[in-house]
C-alpha atoms as a PDB file:
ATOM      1  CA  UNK A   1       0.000   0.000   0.000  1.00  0.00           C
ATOM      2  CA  UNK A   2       1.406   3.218  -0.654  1.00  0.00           C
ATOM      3  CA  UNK A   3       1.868   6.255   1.498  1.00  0.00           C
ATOM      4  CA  UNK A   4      -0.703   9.030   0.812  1.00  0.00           C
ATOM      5  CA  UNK A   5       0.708  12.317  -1.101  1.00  0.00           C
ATOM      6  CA  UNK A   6       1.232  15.262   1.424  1.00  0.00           C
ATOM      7  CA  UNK A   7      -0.948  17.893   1.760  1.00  0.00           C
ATOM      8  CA  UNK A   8       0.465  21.276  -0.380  1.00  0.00           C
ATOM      9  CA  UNK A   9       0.168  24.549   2.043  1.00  0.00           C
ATOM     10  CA  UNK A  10      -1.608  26.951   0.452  1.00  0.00           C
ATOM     11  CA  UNK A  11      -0.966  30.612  -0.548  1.00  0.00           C
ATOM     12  CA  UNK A  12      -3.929  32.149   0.743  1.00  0.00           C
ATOM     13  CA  UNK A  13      -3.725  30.781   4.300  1.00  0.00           C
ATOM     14  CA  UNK A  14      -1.228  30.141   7.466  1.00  0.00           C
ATOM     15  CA  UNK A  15       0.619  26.892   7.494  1.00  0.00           C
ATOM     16  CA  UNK A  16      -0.812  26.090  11.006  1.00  0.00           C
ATOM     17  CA  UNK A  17      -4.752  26.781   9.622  1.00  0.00           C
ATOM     18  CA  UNK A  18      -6.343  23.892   8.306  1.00  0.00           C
ATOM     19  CA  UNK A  19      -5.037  22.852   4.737  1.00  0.00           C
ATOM     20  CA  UNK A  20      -6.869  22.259   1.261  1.00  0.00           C
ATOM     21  CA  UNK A  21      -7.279  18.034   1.311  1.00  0.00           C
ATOM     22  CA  UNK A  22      -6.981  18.233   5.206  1.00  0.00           C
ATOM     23  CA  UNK A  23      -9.785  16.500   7.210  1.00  0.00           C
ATOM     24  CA  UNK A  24     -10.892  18.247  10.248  1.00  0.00           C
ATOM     25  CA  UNK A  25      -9.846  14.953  12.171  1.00  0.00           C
ATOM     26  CA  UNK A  26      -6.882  15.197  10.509  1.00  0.00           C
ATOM     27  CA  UNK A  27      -6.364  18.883  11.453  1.00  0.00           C
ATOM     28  CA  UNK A  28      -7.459  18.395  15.027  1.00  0.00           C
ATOM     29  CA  UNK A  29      -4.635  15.682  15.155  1.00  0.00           C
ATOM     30  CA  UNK A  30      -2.423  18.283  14.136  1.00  0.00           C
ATOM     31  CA  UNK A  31      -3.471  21.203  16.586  1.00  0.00           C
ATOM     32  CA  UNK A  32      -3.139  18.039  19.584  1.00  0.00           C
ATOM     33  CA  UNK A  33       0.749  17.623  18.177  1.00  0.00           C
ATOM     34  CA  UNK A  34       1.106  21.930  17.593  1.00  0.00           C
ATOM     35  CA  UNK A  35      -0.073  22.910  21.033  1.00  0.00           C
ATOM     36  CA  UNK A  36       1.971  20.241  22.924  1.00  0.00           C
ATOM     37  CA  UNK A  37       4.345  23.517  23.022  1.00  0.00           C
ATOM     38  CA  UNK A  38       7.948  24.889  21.599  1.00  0.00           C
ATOM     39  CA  UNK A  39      10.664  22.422  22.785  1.00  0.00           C
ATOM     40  CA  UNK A  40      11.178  19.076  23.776  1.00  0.00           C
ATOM     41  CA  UNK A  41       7.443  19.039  25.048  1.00  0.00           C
ATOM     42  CA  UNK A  42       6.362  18.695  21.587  1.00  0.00           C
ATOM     43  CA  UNK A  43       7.376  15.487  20.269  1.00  0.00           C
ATOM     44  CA  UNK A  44       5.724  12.635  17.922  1.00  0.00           C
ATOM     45  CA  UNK A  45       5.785  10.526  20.931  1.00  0.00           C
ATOM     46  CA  UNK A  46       4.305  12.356  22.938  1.00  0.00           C
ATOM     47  CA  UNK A  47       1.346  13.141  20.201  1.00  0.00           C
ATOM     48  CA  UNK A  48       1.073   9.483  20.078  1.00  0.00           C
ATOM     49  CA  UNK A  49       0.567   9.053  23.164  1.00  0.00           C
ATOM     50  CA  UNK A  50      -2.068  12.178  23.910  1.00  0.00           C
ATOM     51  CA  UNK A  51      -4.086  11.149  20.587  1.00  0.00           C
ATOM     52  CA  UNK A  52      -3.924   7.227  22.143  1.00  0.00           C
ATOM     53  CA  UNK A  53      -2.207   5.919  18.277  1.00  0.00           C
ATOM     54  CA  UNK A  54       0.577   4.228  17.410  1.00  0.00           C
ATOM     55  CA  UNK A  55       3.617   6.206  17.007  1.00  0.00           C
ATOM     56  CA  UNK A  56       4.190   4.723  13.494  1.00  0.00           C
ATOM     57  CA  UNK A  57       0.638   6.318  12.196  1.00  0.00           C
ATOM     58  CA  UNK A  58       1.781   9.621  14.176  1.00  0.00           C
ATOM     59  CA  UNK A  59       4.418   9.468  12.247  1.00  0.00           C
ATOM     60  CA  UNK A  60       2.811   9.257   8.854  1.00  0.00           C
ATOM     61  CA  UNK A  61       0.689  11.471   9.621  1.00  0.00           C
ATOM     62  CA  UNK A  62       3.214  14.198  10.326  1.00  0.00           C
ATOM     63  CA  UNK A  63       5.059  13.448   7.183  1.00  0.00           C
ATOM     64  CA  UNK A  64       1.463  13.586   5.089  1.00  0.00           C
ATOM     65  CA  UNK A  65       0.219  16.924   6.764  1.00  0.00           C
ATOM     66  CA  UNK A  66       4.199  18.473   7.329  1.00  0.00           C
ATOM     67  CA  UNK A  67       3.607  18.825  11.136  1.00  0.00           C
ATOM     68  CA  UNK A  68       7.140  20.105  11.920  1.00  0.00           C
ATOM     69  CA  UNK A  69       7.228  22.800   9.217  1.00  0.00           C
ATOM     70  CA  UNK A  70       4.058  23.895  10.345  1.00  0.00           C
ATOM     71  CA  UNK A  71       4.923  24.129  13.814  1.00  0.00           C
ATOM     72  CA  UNK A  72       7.932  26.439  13.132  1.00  0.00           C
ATOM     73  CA  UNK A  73       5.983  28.297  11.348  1.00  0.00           C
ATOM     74  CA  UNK A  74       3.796  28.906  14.288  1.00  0.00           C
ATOM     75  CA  UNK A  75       6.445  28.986  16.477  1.00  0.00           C
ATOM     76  CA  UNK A  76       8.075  31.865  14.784  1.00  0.00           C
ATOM     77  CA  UNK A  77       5.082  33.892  14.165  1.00  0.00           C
ATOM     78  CA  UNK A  78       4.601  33.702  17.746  1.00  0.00           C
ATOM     79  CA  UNK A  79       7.675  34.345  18.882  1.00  0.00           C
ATOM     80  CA  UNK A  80       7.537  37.295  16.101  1.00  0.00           C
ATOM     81  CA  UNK A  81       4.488  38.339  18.274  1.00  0.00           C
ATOM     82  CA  UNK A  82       5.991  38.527  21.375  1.00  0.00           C
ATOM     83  CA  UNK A  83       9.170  40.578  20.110  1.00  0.00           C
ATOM     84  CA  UNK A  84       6.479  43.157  18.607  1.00  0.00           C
ATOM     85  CA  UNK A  85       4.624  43.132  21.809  1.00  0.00           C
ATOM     86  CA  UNK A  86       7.714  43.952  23.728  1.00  0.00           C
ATOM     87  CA  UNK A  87       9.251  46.243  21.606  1.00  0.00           C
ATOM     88  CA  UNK A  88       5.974  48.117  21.940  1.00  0.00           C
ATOM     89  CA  UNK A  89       6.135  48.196  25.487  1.00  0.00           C
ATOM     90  CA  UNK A  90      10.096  49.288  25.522  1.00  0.00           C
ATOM     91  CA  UNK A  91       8.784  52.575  23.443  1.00  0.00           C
ATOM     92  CA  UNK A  92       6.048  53.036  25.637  1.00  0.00           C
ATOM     93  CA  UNK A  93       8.485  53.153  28.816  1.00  0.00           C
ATOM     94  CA  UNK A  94      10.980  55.236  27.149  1.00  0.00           C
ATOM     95  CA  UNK A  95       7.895  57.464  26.158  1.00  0.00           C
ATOM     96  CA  UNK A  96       7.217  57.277  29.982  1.00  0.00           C
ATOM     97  CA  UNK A  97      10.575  57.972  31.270  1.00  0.00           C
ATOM     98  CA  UNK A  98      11.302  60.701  28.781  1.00  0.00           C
ATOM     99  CA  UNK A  99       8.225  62.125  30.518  1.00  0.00           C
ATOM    100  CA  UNK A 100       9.926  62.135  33.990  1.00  0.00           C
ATOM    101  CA  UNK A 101      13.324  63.335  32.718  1.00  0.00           C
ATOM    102  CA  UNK A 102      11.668  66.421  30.890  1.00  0.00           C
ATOM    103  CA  UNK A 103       9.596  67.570  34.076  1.00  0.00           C
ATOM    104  CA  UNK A 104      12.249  66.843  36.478  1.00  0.00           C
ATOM    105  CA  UNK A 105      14.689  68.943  34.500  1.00  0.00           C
ATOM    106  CA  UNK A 106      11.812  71.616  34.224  1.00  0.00           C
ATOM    107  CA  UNK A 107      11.601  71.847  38.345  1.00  0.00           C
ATOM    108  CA  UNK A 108      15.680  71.660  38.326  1.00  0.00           C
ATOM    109  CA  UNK A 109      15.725  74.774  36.100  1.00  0.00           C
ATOM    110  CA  UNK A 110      12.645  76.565  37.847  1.00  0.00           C
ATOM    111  CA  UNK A 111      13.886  76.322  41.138  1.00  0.00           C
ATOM    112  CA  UNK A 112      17.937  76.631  40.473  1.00  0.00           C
ATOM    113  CA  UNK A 113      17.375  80.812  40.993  1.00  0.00           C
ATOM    114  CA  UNK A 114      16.110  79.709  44.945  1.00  0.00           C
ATOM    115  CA  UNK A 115      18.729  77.227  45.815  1.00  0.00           C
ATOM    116  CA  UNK A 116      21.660  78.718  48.330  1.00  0.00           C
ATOM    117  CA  UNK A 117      25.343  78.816  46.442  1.00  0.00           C
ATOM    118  CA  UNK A 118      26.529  75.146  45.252  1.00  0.00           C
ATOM    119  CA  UNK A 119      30.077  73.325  45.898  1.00  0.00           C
ATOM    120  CA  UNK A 120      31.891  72.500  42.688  1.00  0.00           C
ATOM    121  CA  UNK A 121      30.623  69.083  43.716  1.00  0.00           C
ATOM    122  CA  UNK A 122      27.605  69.608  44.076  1.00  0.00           C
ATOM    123  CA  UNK A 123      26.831  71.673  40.718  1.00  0.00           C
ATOM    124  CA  UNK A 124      29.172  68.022  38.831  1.00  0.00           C
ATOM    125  CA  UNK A 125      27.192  65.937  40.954  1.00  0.00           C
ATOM    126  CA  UNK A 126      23.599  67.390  39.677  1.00  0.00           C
ATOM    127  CA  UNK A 127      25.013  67.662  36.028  1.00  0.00           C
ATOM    128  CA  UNK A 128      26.168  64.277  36.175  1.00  0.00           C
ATOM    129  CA  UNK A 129      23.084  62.421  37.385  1.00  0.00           C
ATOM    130  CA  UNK A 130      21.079  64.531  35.000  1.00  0.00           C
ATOM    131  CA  UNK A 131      23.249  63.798  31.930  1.00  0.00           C
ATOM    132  CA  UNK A 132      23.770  59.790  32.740  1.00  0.00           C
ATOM    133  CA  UNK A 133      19.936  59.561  32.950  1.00  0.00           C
ATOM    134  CA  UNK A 134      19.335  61.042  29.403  1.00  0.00           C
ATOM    135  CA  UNK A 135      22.189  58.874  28.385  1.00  0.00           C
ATOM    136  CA  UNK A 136      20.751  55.901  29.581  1.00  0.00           C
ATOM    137  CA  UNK A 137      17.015  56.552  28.288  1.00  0.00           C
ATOM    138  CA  UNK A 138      18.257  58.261  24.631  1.00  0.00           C
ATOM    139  CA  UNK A 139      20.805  55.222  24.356  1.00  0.00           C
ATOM    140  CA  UNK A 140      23.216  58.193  23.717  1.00  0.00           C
ATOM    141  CA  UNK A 141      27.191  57.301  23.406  1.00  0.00           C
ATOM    142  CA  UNK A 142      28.551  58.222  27.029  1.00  0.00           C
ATOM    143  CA  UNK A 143      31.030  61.126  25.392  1.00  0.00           C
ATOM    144  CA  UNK A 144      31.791  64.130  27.647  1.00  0.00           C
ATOM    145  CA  UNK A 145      30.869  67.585  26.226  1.00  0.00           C
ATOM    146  CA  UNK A 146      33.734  69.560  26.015  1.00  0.00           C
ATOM    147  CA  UNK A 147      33.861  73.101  27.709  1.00  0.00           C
ATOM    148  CA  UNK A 148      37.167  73.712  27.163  1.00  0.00           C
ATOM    149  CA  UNK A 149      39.478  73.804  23.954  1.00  0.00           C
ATOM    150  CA  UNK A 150      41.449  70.485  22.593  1.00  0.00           C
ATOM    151  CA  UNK A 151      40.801  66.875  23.630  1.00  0.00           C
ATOM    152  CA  UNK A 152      40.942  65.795  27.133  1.00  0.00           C
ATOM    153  CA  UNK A 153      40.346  63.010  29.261  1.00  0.00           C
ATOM    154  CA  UNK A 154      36.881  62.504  31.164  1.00  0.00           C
ATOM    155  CA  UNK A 155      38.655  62.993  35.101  1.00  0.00           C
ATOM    156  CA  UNK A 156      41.065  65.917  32.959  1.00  0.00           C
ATOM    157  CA  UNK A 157      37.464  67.500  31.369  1.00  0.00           C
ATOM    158  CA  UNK A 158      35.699  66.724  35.329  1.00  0.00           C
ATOM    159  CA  UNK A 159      38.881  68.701  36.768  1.00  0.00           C
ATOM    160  CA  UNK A 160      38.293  71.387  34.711  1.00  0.00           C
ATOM    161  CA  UNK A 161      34.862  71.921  34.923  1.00  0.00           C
ATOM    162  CA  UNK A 162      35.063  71.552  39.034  1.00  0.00           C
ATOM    163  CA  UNK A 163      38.272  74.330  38.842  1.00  0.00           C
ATOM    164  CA  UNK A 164      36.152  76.666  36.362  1.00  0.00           C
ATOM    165  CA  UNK A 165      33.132  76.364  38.906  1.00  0.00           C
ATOM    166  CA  UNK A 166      34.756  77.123  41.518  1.00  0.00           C
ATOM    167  CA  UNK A 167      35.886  80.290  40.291  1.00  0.00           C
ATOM    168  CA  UNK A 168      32.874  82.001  40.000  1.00  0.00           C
ATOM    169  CA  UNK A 169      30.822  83.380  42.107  1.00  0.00           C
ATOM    170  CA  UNK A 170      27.559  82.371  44.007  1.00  0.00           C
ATOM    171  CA  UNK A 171      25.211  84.139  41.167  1.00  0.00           C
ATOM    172  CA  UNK A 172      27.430  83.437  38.535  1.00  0.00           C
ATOM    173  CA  UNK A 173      27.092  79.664  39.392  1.00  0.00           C
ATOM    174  CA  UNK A 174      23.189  79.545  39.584  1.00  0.00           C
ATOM    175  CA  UNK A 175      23.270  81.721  36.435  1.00  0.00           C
ATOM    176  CA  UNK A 176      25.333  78.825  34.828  1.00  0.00           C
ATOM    177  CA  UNK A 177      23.096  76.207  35.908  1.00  0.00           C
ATOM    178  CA  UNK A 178      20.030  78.059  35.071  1.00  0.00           C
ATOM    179  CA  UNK A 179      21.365  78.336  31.418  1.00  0.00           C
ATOM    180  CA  UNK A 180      22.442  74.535  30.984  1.00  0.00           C
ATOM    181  CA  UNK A 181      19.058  73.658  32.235  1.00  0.00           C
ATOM    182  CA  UNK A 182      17.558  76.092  29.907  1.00  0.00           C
ATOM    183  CA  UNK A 183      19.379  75.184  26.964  1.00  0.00           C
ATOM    184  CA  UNK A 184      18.446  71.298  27.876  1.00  0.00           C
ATOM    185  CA  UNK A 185      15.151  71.953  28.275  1.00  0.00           C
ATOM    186  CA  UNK A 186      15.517  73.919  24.054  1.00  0.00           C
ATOM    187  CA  UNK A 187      16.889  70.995  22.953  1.00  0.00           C
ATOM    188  CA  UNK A 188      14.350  69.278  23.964  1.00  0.00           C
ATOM    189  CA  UNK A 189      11.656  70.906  22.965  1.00  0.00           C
ATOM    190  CA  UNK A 190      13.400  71.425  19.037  1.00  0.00           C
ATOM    191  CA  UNK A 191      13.540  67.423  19.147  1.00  0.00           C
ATOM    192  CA  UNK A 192      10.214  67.279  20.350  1.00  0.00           C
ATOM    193  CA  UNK A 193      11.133  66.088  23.733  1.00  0.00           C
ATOM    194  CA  UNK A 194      12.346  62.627  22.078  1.00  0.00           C
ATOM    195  CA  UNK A 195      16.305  61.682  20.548  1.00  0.00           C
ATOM    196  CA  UNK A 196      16.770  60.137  17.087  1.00  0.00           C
ATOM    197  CA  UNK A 197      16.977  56.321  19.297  1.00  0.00           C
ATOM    198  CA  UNK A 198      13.648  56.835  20.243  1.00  0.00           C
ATOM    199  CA  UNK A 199      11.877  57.800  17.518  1.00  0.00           C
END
């Protein structure tokens, strides 16, 4: 007796829906073998076993209907899902977080003109925490803005920045702040609150 053809997938449908010249038996055989799960869970065997057949007719079965193509197939839509669904969620909480940078920024730079005179230390420590968390959330490369002419090393650019702030006065500090937070908060706004990585 000879083995029956295999069923062609066709063009106008999934490979896991039910096939031209596939039985709904033989489809619901199929389903029992594709929702056994990804991995070793899902195994002819096993089929056999859950459908109570031998595994030999299992077998021919999978080979008529292409089980195992099938379930990749599936398996990579799915998985094609879930990477969609996450990616989705990633934007949404980088939407979110941009959100919280932005209005914590805003209250840095509204209430900088009321905050007594800050250390060197303190001014690098604010800028830094400020500037790693865009980093972080805009994905951005963790360069150093130079404020002073030629190339320099970040603890030679931190150095200099601490040295320069400490040379100014009180008012001259809080004006400095105030205008980095200002010009933050433009470049923001002219990128409409979002960096090229999160478009």
């Amino acid at each position: 007796m000879s083995a029956a053809p295999r069923v062609s997938l066709a063009d106008d449908r999934e490979p896991w829906a039910q096939q031209s010249g596939e039985t709904k038996r033989a489809f619901g055989q199929f389903q029992a073998y594709l929702n056994l799960g990804r991995g070793g869970a899902r195994t002819l065997t096993k089929a056999a076993e859950n459908l109570t057949l031998s595994y030999g007719h299992v077998r021919n079965l999978a080979s008529q209907y292409l089980w195992e193509p099938r379930a990749r197939a599936y398996d990579e839509y799915q998985h094609r899902l879930a990477e969609a669904e996450w990616m989705s969620e990633r934007r949404q909480a980088l939407a979110d977080d941009a959100k919280i940078l932005r209005a914590a920024t805003g209250r840095i730079a509204s209430e900088l003109g009321r905050l007594g005179p800050l250390t060197p230390d303190q001014f690098l420590r604010l800028l830094d925490i400020t500037l790693r968390h865009r980093r972080v959330l805009y994905g951005d490369p963790t360069t150093i803005i130079s404020v002073a002419d030629g190339p320099q090393s970040g603890s030679d650019m931190a150095s200099v920045v601490a040295e320069t702030f400490a040379k100014l006065s009180p008012q001259n500090r809080r004006a400095q702040l105030i205008d980095m937070a200002e010009r933050l908060r433009r470049r923001q706004e002219a990128t409409g609150g979002e960096d090229e990585a999160v478009r």
